[in-house]
Every structure is written in structure tokens, then in C-alpha cells.
PDB file of N, CA and C in Angstrom:
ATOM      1  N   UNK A   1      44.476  35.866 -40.376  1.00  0.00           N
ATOM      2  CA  UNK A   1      44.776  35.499 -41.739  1.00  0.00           C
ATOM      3  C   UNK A   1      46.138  36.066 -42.101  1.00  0.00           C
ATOM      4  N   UNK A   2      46.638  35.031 -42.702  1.00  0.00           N
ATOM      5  CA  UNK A   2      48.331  36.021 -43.394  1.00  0.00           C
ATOM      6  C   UNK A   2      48.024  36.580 -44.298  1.00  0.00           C
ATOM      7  N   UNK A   3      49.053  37.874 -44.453  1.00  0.00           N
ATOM      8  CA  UNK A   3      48.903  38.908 -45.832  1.00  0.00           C
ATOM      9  C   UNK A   3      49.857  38.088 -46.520  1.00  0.00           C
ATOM     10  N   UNK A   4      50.193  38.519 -47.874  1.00  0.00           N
ATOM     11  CA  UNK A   4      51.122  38.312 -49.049  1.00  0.00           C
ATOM     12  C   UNK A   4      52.620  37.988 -48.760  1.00  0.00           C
ATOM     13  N   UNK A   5      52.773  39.465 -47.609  1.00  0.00           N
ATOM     14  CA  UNK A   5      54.211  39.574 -47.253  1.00  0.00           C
ATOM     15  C   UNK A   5      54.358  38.399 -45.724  1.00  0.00           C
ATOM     16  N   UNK A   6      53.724  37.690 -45.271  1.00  0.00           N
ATOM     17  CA  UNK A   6      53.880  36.386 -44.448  1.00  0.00           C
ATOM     18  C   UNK A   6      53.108  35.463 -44.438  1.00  0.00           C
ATOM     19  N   UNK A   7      53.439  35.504 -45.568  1.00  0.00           N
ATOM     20  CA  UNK A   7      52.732  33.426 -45.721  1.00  0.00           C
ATOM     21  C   UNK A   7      52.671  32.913 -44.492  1.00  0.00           C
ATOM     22  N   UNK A   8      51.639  31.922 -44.188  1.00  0.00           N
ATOM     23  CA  UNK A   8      51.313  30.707 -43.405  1.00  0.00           C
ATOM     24  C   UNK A   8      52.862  30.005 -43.805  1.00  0.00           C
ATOM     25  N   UNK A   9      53.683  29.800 -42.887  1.00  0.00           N
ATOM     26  CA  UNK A   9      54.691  28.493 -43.486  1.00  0.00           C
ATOM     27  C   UNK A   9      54.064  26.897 -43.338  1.00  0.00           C
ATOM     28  N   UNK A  10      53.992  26.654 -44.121  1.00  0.00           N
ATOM     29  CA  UNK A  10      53.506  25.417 -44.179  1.00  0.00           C
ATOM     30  C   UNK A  10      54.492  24.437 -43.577  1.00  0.00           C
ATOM     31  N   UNK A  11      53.215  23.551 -42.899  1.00  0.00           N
ATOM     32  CA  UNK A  11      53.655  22.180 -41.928  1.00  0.00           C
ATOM     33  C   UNK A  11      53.737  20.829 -42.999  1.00  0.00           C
ATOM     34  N   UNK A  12      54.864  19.860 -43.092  1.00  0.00           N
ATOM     35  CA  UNK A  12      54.404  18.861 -43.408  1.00  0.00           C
ATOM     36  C   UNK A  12      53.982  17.535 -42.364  1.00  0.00           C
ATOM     37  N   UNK A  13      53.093  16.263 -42.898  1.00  0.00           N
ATOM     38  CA  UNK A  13      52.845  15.514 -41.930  1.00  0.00           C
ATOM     39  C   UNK A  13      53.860  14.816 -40.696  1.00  0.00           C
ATOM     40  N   UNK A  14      54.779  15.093 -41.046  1.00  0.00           N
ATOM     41  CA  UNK A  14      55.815  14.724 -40.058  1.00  0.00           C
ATOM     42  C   UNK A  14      56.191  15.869 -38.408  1.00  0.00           C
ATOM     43  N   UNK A  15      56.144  17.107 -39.734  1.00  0.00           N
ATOM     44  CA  UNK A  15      56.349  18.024 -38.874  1.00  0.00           C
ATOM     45  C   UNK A  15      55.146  18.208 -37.559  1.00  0.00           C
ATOM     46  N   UNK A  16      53.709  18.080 -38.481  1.00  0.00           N
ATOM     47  CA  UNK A  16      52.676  18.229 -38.048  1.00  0.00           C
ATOM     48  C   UNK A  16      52.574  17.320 -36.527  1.00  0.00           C
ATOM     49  N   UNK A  17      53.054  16.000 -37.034  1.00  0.00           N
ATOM     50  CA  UNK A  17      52.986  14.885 -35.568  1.00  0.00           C
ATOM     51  C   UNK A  17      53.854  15.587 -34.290  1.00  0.00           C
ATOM     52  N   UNK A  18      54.826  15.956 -34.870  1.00  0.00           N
ATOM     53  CA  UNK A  18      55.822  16.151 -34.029  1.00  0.00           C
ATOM     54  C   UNK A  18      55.420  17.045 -32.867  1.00  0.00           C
ATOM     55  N   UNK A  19      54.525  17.944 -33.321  1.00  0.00           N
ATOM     56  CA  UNK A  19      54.189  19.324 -32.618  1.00  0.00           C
ATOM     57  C   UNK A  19      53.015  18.710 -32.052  1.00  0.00           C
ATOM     58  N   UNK A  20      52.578  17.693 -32.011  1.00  0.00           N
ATOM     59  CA  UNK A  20      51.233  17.544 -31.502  1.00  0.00           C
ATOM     60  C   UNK A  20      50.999  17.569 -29.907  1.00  0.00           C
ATOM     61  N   UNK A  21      52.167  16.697 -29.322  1.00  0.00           N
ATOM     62  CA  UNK A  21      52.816  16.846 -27.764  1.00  0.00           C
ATOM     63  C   UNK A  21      52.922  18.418 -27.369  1.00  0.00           C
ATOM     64  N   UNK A  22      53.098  19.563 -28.374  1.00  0.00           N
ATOM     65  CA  UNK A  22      53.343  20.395 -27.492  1.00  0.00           C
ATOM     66  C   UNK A  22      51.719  21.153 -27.549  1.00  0.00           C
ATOM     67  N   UNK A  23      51.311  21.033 -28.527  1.00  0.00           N
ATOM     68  CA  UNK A  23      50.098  21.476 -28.642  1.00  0.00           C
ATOM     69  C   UNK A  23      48.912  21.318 -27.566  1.00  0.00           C
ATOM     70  N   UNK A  24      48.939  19.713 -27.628  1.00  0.00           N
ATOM     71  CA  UNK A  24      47.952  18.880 -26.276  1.00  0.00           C
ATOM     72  C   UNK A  24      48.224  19.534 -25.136  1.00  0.00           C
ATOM     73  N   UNK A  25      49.356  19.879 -24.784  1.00  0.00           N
ATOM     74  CA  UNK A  25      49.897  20.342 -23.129  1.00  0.00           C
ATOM     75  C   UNK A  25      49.740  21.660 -23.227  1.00  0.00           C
ATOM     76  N   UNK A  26      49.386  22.415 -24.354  1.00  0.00           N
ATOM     77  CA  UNK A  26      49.161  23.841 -24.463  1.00  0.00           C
ATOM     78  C   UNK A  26      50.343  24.985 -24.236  1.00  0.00           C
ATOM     79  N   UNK A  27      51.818  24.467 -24.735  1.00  0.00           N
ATOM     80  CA  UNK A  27      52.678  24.440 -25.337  1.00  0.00           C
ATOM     81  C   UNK A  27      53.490  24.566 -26.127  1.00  0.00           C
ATOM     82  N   UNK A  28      52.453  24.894 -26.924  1.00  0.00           N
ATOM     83  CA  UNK A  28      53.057  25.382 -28.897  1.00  0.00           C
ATOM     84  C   UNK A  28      52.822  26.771 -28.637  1.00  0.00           C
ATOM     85  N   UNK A  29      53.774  27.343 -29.494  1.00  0.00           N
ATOM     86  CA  UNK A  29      53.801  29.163 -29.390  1.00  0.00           C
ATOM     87  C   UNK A  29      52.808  29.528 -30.120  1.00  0.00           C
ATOM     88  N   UNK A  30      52.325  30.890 -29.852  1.00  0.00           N
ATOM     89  CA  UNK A  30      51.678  31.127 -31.086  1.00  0.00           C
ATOM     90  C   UNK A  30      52.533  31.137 -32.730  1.00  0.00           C
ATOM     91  N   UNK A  31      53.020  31.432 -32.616  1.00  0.00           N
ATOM     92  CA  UNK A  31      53.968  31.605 -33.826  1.00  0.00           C
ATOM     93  C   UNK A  31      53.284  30.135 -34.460  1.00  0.00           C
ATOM     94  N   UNK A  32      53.623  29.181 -33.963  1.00  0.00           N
ATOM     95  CA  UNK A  32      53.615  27.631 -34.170  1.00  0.00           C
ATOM     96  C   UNK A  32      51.943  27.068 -34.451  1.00  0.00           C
ATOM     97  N   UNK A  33      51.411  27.721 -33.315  1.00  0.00           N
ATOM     98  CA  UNK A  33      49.662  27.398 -33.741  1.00  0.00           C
ATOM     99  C   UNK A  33      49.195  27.327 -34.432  1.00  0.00           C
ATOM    100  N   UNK A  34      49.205  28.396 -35.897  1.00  0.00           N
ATOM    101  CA  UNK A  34      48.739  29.204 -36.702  1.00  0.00           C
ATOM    102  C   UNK A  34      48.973  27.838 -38.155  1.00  0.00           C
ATOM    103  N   UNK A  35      50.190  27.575 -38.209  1.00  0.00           N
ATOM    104  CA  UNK A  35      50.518  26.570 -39.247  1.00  0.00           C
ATOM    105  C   UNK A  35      49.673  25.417 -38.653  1.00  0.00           C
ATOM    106  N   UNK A  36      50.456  24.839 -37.397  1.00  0.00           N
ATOM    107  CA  UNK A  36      49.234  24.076 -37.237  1.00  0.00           C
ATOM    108  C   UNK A  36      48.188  23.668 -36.841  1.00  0.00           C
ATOM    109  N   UNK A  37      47.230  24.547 -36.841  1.00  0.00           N
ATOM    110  CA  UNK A  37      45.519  24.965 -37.361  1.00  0.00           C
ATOM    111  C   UNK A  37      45.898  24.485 -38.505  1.00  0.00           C
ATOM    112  N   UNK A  38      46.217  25.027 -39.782  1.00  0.00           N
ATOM    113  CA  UNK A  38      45.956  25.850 -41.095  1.00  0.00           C
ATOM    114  C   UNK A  38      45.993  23.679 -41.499  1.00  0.00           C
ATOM    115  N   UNK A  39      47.036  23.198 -41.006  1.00  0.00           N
ATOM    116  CA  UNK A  39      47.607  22.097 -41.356  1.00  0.00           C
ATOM    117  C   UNK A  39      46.287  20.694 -41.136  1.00  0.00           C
ATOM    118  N   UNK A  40      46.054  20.998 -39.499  1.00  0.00           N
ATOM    119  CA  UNK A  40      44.852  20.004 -39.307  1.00  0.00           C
ATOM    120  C   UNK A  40      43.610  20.364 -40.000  1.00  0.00           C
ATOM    121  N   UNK A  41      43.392  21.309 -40.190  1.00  0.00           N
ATOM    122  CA  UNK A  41      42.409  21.816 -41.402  1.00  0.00           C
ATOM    123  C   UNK A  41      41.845  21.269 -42.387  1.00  0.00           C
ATOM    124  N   UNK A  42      43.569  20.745 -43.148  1.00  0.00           N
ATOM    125  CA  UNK A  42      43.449  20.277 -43.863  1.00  0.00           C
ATOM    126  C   UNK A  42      43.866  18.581 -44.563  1.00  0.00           C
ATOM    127  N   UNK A  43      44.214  18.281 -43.575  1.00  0.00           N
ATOM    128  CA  UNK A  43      44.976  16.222 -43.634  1.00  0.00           C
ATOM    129  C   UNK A  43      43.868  15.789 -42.851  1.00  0.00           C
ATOM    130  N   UNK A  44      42.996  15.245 -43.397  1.00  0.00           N
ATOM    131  CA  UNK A  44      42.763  13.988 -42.250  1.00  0.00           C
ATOM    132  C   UNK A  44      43.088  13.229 -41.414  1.00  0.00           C
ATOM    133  N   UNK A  45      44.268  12.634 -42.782  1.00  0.00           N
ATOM    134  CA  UNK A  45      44.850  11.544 -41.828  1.00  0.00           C
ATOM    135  C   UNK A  45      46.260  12.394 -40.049  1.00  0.00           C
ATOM    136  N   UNK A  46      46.288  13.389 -40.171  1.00  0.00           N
ATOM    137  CA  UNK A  46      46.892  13.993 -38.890  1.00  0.00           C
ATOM    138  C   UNK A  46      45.782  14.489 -38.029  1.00  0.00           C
ATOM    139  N   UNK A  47      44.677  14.463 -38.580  1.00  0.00           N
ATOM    140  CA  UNK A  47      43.090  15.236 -37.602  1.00  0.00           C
ATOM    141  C   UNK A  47      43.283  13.676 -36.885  1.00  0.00           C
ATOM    142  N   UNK A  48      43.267  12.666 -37.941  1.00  0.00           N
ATOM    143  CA  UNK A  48      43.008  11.231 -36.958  1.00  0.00           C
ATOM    144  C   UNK A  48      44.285  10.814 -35.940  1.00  0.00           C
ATOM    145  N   UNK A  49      45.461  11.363 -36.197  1.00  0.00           N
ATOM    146  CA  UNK A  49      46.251  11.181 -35.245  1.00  0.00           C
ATOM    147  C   UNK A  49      46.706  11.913 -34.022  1.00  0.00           C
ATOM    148  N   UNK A  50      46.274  13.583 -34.181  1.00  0.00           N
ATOM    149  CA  UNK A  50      45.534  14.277 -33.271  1.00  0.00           C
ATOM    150  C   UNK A  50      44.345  13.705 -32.086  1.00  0.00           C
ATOM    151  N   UNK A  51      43.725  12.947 -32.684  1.00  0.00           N
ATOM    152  CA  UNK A  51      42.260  12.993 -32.014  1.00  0.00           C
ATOM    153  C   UNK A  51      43.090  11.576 -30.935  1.00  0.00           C
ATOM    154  N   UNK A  52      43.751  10.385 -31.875  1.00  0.00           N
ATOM    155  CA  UNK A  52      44.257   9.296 -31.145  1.00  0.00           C
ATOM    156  C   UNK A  52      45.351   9.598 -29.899  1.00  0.00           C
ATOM    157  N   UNK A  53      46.444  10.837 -30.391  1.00  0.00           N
ATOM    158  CA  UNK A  53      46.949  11.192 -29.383  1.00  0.00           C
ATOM    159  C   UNK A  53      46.282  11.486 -28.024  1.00  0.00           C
ATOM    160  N   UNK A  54      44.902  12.226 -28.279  1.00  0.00           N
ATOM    161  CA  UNK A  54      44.256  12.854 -27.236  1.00  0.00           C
ATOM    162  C   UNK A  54      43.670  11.802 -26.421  1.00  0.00           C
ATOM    163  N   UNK A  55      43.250  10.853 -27.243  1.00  0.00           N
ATOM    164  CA  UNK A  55      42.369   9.704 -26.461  1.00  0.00           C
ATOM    165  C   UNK A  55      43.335   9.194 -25.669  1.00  0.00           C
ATOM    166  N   UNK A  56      44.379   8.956 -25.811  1.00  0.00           N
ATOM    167  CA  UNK A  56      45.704   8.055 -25.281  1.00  0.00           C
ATOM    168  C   UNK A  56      45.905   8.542 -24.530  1.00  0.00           C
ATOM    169  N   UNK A  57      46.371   9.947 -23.829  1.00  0.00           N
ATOM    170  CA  UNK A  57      46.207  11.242 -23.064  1.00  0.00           C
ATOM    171  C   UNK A  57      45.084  11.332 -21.545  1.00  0.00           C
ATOM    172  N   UNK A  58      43.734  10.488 -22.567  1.00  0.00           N
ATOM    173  CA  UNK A  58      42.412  10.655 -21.621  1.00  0.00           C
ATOM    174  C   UNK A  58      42.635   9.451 -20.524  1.00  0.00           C
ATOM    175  N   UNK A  59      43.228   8.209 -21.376  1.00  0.00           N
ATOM    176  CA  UNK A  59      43.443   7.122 -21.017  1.00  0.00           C
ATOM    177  C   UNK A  59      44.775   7.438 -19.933  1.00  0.00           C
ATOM    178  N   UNK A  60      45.424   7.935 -20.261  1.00  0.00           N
ATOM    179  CA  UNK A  60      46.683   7.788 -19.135  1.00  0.00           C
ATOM    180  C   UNK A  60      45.893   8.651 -17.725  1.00  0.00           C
ATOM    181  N   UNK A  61      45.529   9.681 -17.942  1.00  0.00           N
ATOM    182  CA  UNK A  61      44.658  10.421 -16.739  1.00  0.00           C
ATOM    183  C   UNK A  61      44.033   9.765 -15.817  1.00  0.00           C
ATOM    184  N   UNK A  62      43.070   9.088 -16.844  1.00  0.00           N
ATOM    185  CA  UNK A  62      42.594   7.370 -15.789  1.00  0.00           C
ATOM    186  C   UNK A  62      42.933   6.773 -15.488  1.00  0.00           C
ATOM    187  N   UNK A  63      43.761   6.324 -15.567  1.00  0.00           N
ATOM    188  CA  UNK A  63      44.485   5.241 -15.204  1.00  0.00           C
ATOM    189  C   UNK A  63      45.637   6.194 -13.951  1.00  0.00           C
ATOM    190  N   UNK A  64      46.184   7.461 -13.734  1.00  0.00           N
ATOM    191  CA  UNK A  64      46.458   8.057 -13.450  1.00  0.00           C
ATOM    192  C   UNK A  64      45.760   8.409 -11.651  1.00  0.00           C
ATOM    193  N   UNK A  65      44.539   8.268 -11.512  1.00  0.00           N
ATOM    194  CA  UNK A  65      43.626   7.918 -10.791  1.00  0.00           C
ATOM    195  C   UNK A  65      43.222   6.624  -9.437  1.00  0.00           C
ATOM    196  N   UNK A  66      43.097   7.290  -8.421  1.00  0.00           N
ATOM    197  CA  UNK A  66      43.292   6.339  -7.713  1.00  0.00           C
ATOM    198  C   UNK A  66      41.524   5.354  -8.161  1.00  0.00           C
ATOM    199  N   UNK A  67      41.825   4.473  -7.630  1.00  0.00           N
ATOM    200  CA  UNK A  67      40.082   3.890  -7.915  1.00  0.00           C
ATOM    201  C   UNK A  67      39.212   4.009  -6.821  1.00  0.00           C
ATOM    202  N   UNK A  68      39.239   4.379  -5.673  1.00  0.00           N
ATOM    203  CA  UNK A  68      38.319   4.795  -4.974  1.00  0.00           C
ATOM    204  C   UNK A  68      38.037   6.510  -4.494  1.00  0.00           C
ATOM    205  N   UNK A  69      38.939   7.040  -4.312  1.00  0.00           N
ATOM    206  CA  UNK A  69      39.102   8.294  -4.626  1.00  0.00           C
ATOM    207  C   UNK A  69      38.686   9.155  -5.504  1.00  0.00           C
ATOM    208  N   UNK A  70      39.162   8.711  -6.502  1.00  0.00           N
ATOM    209  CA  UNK A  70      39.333   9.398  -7.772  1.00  0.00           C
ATOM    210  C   UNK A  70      40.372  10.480  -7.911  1.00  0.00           C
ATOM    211  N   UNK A  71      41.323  10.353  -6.946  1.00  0.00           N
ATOM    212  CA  UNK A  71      42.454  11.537  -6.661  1.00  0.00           C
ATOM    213  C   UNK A  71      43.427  11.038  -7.731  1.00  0.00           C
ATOM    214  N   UNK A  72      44.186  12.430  -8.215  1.00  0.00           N
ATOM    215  CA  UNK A  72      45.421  11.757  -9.094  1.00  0.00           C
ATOM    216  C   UNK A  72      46.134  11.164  -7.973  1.00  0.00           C
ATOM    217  N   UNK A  73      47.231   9.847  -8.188  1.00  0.00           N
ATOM    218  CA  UNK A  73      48.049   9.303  -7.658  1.00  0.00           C
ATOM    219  C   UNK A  73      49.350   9.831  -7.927  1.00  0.00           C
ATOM    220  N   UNK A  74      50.466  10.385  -7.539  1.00  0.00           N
ATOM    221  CA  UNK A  74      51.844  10.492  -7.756  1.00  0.00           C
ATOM    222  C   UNK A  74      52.379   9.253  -8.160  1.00  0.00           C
ATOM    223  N   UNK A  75      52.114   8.240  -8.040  1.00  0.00           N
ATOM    224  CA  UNK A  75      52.635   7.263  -9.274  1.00  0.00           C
ATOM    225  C   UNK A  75      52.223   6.695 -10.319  1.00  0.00           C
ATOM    226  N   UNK A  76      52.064   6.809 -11.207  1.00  0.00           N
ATOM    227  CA  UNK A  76      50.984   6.191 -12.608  1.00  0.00           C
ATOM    228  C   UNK A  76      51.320   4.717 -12.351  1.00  0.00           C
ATOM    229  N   UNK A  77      52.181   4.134 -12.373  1.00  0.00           N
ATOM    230  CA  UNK A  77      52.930   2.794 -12.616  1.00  0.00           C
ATOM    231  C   UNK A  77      52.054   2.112 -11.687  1.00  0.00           C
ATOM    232  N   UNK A  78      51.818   2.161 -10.185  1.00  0.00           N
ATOM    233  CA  UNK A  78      51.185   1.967  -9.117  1.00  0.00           C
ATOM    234  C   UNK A  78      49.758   1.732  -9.395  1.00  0.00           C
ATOM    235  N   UNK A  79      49.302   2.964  -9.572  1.00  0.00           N
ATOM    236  CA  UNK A  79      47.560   2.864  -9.962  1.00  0.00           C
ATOM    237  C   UNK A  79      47.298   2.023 -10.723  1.00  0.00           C
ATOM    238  N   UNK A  80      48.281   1.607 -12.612  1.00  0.00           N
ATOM    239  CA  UNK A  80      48.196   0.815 -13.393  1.00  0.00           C
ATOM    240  C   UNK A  80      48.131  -0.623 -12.760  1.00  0.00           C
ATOM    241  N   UNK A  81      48.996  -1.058 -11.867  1.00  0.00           N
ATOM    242  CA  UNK A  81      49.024  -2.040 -11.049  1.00  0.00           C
ATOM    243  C   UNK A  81      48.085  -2.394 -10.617  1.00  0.00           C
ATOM    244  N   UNK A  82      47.533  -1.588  -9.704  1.00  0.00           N
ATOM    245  CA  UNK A  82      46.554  -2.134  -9.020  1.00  0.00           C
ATOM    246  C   UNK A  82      45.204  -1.951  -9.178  1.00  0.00           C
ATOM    247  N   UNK A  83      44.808  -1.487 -10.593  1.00  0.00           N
ATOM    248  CA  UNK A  83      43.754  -1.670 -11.677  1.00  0.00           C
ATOM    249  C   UNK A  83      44.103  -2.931 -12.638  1.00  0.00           C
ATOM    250  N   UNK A  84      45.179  -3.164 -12.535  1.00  0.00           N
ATOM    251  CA  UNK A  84      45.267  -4.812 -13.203  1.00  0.00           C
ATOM    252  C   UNK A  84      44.777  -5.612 -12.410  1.00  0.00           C
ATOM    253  N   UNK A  85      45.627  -5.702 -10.929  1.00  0.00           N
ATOM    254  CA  UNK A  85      45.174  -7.023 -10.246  1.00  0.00           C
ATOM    255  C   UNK A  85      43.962  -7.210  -9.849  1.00  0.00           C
ATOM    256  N   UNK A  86      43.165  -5.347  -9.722  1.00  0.00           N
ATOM    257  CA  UNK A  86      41.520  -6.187  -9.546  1.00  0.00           C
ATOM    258  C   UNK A  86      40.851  -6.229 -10.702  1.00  0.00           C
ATOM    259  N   UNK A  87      41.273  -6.224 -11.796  1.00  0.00           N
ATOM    260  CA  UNK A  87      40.367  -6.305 -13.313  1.00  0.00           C
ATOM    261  C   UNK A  87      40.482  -7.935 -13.264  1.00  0.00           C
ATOM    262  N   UNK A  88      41.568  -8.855 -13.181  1.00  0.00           N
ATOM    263  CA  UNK A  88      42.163  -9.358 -13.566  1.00  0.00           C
ATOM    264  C   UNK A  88      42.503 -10.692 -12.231  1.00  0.00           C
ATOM    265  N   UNK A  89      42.036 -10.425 -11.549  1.00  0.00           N
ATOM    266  CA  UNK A  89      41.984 -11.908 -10.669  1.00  0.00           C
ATOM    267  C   UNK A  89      40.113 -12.668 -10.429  1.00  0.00           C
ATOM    268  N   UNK A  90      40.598 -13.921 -10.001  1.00  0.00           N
ATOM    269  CA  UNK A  90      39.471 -14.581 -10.149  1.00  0.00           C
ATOM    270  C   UNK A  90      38.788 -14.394  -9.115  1.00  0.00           C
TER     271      UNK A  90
END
């Protein structure tokens, strides 16, 4: 909790997005955490763009993935590929 003499500096929603990349990768300093906690706390609408970042995140991992394996691939672009052409031919 902050005392008197160091306020929480407050995040606005812009700021809040911005930091979200470093946050997800586990990345944000502490210094930086603390506001935004205090921040998702309290916006919804950045809890919902938090949560969408993350899903998007879950989604690249998979796709990230070989399909029989399940090993990460060193190329994302590749795996994406060739999870299209077998989703996606007749």
C-alpha cells in the first residue's frame, strides 16, 4: 500500500494499454506493476483488453506449434501455413 508521502502515480487508459506487452512477458518493473494493478482494478474496459491481449498471445503459441508434435516450431509463419492448407483443402 502507498503512504501519503508516495502516492500510487496513477495510469491513464492509454498509458495502461501500452504497458500491457511488457507486463504479459513479465517485463514491467516493479516500480511499474503497482500502478498497474491499482489501474486494472479499476477500468473494465482495460481488464477487457488485458484479458484480449492474453487470448491473442494463447492463440499465437498455437499456432506457434508444430501439429503433430506439438513442439514449438522456429518459424511461426510456417506452422501458420501449414495449419491453413490442412484446415482448408478439400
Amino acid at each position: 500500500m502507498s503512504s501519503p508521502s508516495h502516492p500510487t502515480p496513477a495510469l491513464d487508459c492509454v498509458q495502461f494499454r501500452r504497458l500491457i506487452p511488457l507486463h504479459v512477458g513479465g517485463d514491467l518493473s516493479d516500480a511499474g506493476q503497482h500502478p498497474f494493478d491499482h489501474h486494472a482494478s479499476g477500468c473494465g474496459d482495460c481488464t477487457e483488453h488485458l484479458a484480449g491481449y492474453r487470448a491473442q498471445c494463447g492463440l499465437l503459441s498455437t499456432y506457434g506449434r508444430d501439429l503433430e508434435s506439438g513442439r514449438r516450431t522456429p518459424d511461426l509463419w510456417s506452422s501458420i501455413e501449414r495449419k491453413l492448407d490442412h484446415r482448408w483443402r478439400p
